[in-house]
N, C-alpha and C. Protein backbone atom coordinates (compact mmCIF):
# COMPACT_ATOMS: atom_id res chain seq x y z
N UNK A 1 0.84 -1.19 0.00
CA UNK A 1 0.00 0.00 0.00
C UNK A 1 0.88 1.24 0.00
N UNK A 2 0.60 2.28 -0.83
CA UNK A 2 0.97 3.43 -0.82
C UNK A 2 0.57 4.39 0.55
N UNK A 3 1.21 4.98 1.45
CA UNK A 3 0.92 5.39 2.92
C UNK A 3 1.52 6.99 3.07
N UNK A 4 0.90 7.74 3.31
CA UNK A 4 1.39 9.06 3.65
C UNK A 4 1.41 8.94 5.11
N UNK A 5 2.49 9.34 5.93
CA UNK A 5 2.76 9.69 7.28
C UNK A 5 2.78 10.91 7.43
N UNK A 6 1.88 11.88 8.10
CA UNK A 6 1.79 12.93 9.28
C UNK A 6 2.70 12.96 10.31
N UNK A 7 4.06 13.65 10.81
CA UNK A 7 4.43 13.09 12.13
C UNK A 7 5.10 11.93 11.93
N UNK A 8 5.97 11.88 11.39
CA UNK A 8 6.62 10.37 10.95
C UNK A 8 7.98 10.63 11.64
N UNK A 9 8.87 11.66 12.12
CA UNK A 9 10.00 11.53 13.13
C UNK A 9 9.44 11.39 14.32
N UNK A 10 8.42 11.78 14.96
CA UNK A 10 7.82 11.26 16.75
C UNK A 10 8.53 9.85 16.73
N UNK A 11 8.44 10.00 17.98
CA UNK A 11 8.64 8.75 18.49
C UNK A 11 7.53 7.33 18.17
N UNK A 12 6.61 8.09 18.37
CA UNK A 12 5.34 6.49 17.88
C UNK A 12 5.50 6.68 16.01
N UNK A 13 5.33 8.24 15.42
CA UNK A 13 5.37 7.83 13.96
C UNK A 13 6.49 7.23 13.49
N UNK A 14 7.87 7.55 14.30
CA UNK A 14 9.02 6.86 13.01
C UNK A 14 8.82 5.33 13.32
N UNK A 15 8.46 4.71 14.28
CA UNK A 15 7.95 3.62 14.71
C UNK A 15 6.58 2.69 13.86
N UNK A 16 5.97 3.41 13.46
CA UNK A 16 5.07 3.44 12.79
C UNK A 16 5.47 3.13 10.83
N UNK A 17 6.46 3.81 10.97
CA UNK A 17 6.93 4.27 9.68
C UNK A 17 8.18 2.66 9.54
N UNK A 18 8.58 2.55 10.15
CA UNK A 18 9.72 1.61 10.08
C UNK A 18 8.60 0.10 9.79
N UNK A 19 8.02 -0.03 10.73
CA UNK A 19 6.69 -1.58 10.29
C UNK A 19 5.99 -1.33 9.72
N UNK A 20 5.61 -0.07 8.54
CA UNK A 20 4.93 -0.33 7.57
C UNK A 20 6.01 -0.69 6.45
N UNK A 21 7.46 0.20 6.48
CA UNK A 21 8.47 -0.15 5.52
C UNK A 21 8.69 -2.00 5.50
N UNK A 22 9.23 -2.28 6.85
CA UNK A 22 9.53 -3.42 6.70
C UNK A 22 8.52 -4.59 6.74
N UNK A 23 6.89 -3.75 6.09
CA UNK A 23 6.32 -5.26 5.59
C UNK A 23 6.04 -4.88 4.37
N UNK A 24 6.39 -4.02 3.41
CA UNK A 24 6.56 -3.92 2.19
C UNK A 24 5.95 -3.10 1.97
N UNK A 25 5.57 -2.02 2.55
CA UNK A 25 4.34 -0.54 1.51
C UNK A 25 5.44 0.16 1.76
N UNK A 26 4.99 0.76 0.67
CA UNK A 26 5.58 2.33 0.44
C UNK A 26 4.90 3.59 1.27
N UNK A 27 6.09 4.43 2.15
CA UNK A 27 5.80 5.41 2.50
C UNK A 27 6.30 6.87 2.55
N UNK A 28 5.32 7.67 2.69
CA UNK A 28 5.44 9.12 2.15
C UNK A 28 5.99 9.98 3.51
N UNK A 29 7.09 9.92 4.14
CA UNK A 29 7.05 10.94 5.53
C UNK A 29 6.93 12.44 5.01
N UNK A 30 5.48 12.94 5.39
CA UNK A 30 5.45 14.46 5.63
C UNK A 30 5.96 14.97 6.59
N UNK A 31 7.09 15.70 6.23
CA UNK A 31 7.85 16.40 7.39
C UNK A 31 8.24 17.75 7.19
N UNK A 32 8.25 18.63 8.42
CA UNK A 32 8.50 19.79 8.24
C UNK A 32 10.01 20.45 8.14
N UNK A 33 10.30 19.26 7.71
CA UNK A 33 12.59 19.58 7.39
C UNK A 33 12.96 18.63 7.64
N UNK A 34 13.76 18.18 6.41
CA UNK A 34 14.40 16.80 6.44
C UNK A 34 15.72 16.66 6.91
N UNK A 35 16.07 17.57 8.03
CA UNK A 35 17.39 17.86 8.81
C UNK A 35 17.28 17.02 10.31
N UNK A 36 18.50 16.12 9.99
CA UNK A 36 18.19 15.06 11.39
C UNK A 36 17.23 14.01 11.05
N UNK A 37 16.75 13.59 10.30
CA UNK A 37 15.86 12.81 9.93
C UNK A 37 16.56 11.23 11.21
N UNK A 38 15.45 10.56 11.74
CA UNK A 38 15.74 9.22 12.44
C UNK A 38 15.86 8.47 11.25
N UNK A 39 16.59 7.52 12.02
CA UNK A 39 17.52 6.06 10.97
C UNK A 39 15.84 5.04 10.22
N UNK A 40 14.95 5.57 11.36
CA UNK A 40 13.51 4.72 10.69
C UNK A 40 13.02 4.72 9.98
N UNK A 41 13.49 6.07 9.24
CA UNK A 41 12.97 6.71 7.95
C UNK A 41 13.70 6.57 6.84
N UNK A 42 14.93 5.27 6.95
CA UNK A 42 15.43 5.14 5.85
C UNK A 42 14.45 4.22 5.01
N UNK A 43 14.31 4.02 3.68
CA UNK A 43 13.64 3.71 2.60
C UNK A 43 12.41 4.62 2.31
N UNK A 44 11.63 5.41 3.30
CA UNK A 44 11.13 6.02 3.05
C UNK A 44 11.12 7.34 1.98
N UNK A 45 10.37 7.64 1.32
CA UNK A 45 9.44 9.18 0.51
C UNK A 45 9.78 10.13 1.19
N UNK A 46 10.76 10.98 1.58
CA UNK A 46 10.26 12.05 2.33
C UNK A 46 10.00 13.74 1.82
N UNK A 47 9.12 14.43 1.59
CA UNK A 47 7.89 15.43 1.41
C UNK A 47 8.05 16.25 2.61
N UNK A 48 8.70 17.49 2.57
CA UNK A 48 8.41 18.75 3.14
C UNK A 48 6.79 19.45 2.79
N UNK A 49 6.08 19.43 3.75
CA UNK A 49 4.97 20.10 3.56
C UNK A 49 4.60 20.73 5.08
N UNK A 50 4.39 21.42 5.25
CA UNK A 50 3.40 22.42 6.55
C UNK A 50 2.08 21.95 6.75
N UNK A 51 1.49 21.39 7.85
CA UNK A 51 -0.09 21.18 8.15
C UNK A 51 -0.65 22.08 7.75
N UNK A 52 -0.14 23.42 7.88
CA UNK A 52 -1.17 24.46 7.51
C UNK A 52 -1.08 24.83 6.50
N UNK A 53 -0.52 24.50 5.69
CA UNK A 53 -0.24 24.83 4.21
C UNK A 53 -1.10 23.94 3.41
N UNK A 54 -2.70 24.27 3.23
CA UNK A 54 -3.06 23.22 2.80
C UNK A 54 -2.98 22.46 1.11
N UNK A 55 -2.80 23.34 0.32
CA UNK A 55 -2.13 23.16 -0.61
C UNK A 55 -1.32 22.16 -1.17
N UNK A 56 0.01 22.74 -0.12
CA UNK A 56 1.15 21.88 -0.25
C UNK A 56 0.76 20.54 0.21
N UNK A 57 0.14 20.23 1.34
CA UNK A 57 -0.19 18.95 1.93
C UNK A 57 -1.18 18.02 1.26
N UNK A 58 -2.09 18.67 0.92
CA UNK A 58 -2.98 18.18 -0.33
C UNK A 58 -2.16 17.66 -1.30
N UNK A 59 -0.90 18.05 -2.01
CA UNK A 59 -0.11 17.79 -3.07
C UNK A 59 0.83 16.57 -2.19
N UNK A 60 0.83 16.61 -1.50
CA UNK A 60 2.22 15.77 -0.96
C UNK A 60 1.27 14.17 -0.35
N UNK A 61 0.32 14.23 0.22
CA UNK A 61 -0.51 13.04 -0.17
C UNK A 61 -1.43 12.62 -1.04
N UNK A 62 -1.37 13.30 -2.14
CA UNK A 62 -2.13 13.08 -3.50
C UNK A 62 -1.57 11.33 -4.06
N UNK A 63 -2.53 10.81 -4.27
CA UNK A 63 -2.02 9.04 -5.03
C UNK A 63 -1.78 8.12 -3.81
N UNK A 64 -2.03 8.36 -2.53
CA UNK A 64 -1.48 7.46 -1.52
C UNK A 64 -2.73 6.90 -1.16
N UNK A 65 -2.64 5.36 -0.81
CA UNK A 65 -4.10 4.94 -0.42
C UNK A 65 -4.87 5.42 0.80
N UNK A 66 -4.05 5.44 1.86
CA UNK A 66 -4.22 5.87 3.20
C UNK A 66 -3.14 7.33 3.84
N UNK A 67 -3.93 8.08 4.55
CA UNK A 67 -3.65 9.18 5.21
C UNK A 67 -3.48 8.79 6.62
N UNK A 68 -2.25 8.47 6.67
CA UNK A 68 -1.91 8.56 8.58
C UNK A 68 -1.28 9.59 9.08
N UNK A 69 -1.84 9.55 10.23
CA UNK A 69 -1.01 11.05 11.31
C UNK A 69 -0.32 10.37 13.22
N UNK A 70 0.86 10.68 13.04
CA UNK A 70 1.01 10.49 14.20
C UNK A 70 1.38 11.71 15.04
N UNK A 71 0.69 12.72 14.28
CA UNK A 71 1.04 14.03 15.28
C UNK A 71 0.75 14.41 16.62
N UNK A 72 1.35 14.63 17.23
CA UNK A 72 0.78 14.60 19.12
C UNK A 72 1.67 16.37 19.20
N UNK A 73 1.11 17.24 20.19
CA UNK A 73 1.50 18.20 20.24
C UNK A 73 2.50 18.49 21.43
N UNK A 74 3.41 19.38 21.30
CA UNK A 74 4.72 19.49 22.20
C UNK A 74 4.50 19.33 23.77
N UNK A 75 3.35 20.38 24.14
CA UNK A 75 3.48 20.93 25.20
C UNK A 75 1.78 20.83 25.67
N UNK A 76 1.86 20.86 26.97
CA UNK A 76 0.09 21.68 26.93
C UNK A 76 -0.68 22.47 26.64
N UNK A 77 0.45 23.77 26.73
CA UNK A 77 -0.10 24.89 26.12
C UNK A 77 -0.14 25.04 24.60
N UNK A 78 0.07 23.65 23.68
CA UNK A 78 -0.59 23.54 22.44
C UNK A 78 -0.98 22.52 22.31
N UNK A 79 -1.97 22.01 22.95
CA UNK A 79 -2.62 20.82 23.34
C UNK A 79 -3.99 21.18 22.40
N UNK A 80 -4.09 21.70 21.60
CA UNK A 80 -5.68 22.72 21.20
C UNK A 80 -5.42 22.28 19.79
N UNK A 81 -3.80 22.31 19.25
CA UNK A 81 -3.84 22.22 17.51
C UNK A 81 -4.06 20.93 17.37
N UNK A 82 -4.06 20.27 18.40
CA UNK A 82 -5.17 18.36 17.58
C UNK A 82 -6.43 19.09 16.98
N UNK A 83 -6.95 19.67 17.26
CA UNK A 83 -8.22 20.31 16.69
C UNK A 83 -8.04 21.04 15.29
N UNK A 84 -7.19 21.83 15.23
CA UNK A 84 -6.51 22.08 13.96
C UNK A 84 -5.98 21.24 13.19
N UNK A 85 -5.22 20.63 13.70
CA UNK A 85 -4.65 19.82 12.62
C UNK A 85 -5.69 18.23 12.43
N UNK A 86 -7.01 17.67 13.10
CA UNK A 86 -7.72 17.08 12.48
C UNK A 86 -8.52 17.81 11.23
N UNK A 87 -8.77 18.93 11.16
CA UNK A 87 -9.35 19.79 10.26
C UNK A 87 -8.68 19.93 8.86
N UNK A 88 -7.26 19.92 9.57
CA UNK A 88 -6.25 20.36 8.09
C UNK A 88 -5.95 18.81 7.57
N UNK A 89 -6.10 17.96 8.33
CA UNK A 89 -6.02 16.44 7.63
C UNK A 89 -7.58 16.22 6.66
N UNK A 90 -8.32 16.34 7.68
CA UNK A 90 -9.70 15.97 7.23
C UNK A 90 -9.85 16.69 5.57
N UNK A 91 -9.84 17.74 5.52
CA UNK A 91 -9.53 18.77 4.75
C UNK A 91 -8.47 18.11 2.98
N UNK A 92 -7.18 18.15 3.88
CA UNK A 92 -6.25 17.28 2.57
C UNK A 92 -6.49 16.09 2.18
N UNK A 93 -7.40 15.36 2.85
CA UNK A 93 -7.83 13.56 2.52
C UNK A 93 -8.72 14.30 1.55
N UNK A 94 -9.87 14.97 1.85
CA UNK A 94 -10.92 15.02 0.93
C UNK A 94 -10.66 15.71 -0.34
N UNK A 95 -9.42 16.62 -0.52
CA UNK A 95 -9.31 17.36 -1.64
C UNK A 95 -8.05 16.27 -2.62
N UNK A 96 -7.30 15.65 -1.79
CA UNK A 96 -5.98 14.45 -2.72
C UNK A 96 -6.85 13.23 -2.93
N UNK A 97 -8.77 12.70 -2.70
CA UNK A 97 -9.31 12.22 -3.05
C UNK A 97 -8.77 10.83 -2.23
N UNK A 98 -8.72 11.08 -0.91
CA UNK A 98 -8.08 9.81 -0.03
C UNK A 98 -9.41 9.57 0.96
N UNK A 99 -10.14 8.02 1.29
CA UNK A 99 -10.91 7.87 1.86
C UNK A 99 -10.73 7.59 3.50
N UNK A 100 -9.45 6.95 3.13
CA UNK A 100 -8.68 6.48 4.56
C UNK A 100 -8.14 7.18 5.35
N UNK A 101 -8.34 7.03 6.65
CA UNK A 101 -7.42 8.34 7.41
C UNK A 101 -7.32 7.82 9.02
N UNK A 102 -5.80 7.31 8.87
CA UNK A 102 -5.69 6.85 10.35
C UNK A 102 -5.14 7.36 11.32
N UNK A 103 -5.01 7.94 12.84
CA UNK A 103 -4.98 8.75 13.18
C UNK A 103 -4.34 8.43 14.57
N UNK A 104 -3.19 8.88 15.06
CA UNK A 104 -3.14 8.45 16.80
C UNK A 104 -3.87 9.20 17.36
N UNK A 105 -4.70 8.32 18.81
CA UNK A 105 -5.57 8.99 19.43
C UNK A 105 -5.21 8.89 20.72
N UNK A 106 -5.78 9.36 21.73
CA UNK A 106 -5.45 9.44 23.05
C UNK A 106 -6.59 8.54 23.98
N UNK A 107 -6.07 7.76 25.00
CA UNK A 107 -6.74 7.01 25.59
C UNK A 107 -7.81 7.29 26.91
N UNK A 108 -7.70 9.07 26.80
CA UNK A 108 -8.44 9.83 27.74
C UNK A 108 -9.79 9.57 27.27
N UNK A 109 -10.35 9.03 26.04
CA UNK A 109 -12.06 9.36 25.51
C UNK A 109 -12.01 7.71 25.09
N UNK A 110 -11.32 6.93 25.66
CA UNK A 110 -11.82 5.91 25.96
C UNK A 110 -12.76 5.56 27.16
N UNK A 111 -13.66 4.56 27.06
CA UNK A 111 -14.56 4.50 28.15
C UNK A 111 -14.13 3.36 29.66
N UNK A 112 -14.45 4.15 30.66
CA UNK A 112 -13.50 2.81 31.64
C UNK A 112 -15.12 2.12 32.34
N UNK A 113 -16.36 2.54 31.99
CA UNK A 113 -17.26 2.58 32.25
C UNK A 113 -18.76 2.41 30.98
N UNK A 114 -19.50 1.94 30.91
CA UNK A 114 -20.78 2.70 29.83
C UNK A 114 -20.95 3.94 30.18
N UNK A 115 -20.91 4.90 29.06
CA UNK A 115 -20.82 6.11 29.18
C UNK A 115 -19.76 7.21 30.15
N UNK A 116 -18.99 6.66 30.77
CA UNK A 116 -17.73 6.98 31.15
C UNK A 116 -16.63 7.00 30.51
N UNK A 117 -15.93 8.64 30.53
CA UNK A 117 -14.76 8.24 29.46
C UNK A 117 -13.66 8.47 30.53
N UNK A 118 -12.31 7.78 30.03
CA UNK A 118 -11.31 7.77 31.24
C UNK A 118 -10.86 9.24 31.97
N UNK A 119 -10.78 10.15 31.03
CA UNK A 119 -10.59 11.45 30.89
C UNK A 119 -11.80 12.34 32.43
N UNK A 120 -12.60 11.53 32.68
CA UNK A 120 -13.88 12.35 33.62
C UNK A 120 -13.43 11.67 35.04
N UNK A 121 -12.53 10.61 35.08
CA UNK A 121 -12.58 9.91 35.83
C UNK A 121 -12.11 10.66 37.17
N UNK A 122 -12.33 10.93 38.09
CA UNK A 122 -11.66 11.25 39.68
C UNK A 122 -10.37 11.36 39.44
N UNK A 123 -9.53 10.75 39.22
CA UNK A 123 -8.50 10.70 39.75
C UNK A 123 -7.56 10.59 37.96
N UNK A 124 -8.19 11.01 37.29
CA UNK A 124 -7.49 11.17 35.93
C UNK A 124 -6.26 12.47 36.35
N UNK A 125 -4.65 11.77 35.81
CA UNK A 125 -3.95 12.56 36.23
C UNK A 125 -4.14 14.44 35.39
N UNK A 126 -4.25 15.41 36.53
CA UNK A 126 -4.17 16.81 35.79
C UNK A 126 -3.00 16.65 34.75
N UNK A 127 -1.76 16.69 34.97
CA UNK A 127 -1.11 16.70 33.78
C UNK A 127 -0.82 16.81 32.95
N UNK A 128 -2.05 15.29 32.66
CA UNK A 128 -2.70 15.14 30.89
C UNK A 128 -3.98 15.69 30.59
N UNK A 129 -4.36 15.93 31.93
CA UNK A 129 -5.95 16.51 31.30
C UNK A 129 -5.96 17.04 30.06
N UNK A 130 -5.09 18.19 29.77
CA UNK A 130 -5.55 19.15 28.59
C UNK A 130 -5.18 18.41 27.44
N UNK A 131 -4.23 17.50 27.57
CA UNK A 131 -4.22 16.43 26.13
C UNK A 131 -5.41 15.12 26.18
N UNK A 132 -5.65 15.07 26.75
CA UNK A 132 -6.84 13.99 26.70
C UNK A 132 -8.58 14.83 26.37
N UNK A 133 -8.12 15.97 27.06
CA UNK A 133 -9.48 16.81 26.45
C UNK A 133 -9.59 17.55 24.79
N UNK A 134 -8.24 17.75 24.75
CA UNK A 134 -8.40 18.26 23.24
C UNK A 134 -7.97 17.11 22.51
N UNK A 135 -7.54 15.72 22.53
CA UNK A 135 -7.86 14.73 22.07
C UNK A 135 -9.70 14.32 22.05
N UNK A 136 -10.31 14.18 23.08
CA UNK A 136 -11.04 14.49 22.89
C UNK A 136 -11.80 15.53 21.52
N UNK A 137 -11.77 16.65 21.61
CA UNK A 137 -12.12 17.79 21.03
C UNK A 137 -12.05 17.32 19.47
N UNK A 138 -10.83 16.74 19.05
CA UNK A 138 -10.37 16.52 17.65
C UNK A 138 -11.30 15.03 17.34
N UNK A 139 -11.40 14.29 18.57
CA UNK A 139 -12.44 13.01 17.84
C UNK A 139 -13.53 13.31 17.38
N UNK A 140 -14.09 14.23 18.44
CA UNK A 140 -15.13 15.40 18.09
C UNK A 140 -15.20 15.23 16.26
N UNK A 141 -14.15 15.60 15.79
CA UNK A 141 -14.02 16.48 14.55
C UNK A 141 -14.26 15.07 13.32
N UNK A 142 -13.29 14.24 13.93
CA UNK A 142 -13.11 12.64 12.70
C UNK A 142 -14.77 12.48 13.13
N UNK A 143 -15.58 12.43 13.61
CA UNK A 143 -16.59 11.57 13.68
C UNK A 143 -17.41 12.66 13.51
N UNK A 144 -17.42 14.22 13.26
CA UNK A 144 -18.18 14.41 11.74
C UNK A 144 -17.82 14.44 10.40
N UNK A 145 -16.56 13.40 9.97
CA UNK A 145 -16.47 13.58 8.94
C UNK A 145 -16.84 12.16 8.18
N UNK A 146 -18.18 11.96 7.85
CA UNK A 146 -19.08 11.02 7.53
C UNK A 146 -18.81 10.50 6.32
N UNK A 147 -18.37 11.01 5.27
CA UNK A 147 -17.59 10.70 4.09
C UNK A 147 -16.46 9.94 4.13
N UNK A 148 -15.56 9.97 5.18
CA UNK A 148 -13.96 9.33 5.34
C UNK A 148 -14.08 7.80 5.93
N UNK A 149 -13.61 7.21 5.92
CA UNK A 149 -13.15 6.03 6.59
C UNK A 149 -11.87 6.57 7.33
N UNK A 150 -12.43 6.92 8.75
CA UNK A 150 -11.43 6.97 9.80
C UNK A 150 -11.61 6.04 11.01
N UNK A 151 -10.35 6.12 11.76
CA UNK A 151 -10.08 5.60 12.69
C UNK A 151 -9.04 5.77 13.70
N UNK A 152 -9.53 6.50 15.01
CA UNK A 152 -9.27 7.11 15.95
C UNK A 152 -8.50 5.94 17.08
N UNK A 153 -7.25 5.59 16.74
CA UNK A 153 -6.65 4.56 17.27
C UNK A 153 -5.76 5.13 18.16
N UNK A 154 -6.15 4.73 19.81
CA UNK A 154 -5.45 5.36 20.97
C UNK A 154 -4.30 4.49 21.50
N UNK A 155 -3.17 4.62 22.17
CA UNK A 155 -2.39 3.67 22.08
C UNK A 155 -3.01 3.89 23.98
N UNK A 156 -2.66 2.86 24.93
CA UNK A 156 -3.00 2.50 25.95
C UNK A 156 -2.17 3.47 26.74
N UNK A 157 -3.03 3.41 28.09
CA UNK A 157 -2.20 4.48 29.26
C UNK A 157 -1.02 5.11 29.29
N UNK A 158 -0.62 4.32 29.05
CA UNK A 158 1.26 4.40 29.23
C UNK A 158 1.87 3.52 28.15
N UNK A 159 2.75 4.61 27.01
CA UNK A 159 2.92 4.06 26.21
C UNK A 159 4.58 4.69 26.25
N UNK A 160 5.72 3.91 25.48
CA UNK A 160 7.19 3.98 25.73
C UNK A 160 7.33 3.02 25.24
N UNK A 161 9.30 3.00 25.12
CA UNK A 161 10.15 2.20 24.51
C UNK A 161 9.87 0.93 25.43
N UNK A 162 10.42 -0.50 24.52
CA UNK A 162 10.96 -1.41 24.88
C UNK A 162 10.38 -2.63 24.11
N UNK A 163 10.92 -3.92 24.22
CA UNK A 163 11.18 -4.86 23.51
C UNK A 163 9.91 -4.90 22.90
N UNK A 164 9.18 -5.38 21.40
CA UNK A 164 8.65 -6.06 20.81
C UNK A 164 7.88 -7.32 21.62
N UNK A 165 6.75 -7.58 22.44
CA UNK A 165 6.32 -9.02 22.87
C UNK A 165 5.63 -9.48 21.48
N UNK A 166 4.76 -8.80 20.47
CA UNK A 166 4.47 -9.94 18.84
C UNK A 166 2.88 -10.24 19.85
N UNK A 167 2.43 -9.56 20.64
CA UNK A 167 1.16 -9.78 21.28
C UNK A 167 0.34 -8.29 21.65
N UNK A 168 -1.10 -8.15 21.49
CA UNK A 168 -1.64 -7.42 22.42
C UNK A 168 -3.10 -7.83 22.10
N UNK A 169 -3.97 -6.47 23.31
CA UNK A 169 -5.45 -7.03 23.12
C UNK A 169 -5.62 -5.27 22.00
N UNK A 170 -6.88 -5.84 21.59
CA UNK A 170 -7.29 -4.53 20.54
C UNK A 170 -8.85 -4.47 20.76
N UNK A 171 -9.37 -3.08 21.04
CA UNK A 171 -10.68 -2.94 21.38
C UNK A 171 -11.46 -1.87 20.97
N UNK A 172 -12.73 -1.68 20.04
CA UNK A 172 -13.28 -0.33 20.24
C UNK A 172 -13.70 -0.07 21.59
N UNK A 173 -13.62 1.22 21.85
CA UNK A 173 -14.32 2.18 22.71
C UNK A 173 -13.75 2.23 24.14
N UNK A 174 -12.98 0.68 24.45
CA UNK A 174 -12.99 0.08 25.60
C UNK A 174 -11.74 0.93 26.14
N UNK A 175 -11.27 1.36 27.20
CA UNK A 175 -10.22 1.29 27.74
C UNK A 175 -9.54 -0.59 28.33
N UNK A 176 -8.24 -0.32 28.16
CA UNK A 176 -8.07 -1.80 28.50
C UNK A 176 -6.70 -1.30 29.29
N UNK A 177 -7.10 -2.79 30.11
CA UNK A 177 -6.02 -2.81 31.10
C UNK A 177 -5.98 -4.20 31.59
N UNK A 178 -4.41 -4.22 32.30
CA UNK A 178 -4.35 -5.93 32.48
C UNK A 178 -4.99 -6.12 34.19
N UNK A 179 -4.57 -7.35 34.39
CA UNK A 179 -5.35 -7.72 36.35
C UNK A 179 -4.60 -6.75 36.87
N UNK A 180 -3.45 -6.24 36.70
CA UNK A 180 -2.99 -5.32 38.22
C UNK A 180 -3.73 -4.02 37.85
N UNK A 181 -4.43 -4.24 36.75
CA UNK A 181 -5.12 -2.70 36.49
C UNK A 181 -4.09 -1.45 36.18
N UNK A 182 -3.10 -1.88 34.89
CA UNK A 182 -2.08 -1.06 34.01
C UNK A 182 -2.37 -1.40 33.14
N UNK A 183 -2.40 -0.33 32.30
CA UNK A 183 -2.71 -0.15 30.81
C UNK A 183 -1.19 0.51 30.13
N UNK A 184 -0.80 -0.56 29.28
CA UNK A 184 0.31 -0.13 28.83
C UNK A 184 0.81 -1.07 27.49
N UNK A 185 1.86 -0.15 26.92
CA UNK A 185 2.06 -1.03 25.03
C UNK A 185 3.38 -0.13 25.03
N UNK A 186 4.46 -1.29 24.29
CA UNK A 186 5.57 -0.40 23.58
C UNK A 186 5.58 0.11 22.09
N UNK A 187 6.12 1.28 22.04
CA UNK A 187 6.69 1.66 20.62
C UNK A 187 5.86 0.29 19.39
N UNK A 188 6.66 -0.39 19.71
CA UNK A 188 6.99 -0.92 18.37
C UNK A 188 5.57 -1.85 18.31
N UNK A 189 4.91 -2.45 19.57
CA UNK A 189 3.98 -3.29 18.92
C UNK A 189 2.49 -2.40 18.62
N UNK A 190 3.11 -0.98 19.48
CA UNK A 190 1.61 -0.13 18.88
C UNK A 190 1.22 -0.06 17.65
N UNK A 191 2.83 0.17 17.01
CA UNK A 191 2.77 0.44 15.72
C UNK A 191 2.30 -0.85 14.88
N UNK A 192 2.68 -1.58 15.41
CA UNK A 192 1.82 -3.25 14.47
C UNK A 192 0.84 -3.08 14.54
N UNK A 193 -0.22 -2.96 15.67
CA UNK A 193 -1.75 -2.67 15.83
C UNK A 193 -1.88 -1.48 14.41
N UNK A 194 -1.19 -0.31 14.57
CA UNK A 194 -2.02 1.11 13.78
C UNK A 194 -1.38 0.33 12.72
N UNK A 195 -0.01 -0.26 11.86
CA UNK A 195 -0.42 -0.97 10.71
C UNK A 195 -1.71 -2.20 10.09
N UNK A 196 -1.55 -2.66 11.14
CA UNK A 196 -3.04 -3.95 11.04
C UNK A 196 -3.75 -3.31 10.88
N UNK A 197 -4.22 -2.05 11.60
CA UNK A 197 -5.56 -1.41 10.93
C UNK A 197 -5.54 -0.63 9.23
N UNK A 198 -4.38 -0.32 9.19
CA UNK A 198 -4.29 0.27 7.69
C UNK A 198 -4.35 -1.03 6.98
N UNK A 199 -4.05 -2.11 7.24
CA UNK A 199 -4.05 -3.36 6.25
C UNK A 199 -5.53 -3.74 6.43
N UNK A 200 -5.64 -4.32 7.33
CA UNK A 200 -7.24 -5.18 7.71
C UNK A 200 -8.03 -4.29 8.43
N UNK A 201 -8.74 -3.31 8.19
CA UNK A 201 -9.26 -2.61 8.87
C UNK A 201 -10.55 -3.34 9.47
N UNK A 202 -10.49 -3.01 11.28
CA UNK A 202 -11.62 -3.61 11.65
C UNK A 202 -12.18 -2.35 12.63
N UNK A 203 -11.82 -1.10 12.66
CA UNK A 203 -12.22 -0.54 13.87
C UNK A 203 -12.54 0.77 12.79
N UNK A 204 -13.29 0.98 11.74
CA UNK A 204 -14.01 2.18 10.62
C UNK A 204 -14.75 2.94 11.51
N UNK A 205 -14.60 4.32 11.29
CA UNK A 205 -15.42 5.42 12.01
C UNK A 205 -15.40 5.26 13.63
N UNK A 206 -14.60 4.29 13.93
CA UNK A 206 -14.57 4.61 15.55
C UNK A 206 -13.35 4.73 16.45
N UNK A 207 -13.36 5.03 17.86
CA UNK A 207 -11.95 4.58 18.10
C UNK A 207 -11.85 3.70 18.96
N UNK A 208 -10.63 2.82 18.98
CA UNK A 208 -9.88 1.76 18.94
C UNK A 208 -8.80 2.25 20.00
N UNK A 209 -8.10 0.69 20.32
CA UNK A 209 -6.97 1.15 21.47
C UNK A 209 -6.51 -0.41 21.09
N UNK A 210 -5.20 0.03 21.60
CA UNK A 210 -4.10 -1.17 21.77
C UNK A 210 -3.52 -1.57 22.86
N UNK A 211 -3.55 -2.29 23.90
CA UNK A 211 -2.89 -2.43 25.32
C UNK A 211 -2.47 -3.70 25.08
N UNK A 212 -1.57 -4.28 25.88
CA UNK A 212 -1.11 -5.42 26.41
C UNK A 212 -2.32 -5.96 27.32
């Protein structure tokens, strides 16, 4: 499959970007300067384009089957442009004539409850609040866009480096967690989950999570 990456030096996208290379698709890293580029991004396409440049970004995933983003924002105090930049994706899928659009999501608007999302919970750390709420805010946005085949794929509580286990559980809506009640996934097998969904898609128009 032909694959445009959003966010393809992060830590989860070049991760992302390396297990779609090494099961044979071709991919497009949209990046905003190809200075320093990570070693994950060798074989890769790489495309200078600006999110906000919609234009350019429209042109730079034009012909690709699927639109992925692994953009996550720096700080808290720009915890708000997930909202922007689902708009400026939503936006370049529909004008480069792309139906697909896969997306990292945050595990705060997962539910730990019916009708409970983890994000409301008591004791949800402040911290993250403002990224789990404007994660929030931006799902908001994929799930009015009724035309796309998206999918709002959150990686579990606590997500970081370390070995490959070649296992996890995968769930809509659900928050997941193991018996000691930790929710957690490394790097590399998240990224197997968000490729499995660009290959076999089973989680369309909703969101999804990956935990151990």
């Amino acid at each position: 499959m032909n694959i445009a990456l959003v966010g393809a030096t992060g830590k989860i996208g070049r991760q992302i970007a390396r297990t779609a290379l090494d099961r044979g698709h071709s991919v497009t890293a949209v990046v905003r300067s190809d200075a320093n580029l990570p070693p994950e991004l060798d074989g890769a396409r790489i495309v200078i384009a600006a999110l906000d440049d919609h234009d350019a970004l429209t042109a730079a995933v034009r012909g690709h089957d699927v639109l992925a983003s692994a953009y996550g924002p720096a700080s808290p105090e720009t915890a708000s442009t997930l909202s922007t930049v689902a708009t400026q994706l939503i936006a370049a899928a529909r004008a480069a004539g792309i139906r697909r659009l896969v997306v990292v999501g945050g595990a705060g608007s997962l539910e730990i409850a019916p009708g409970l999302q983890l994000v409301d919970a008591p004791d949800f750390p402040a911290a993250y609040k403002s990224f789990a709420l404007a994660a929030r805010d931006a799902l908001g946005i994929y799930r009015s866009a009724e035309d796309l085949d998206w999918t709002f794929y959150a990686p579990a509580a606590e997500i970081g480096p370390g070995e490959a286990r070649g296992h996890f559980r995968t769930a809509a809506k659900t928050f997941l967690s193991d018996a000691q009640g930790h929710s957690q996934i490394h790097y590399p097998d998240y990224a197997a989950a968000f490729v499995d969904e660009i290959e076999r898609p089973q989680y369309v128009r909703e969101i999804a999570t990956a935990a151990y």
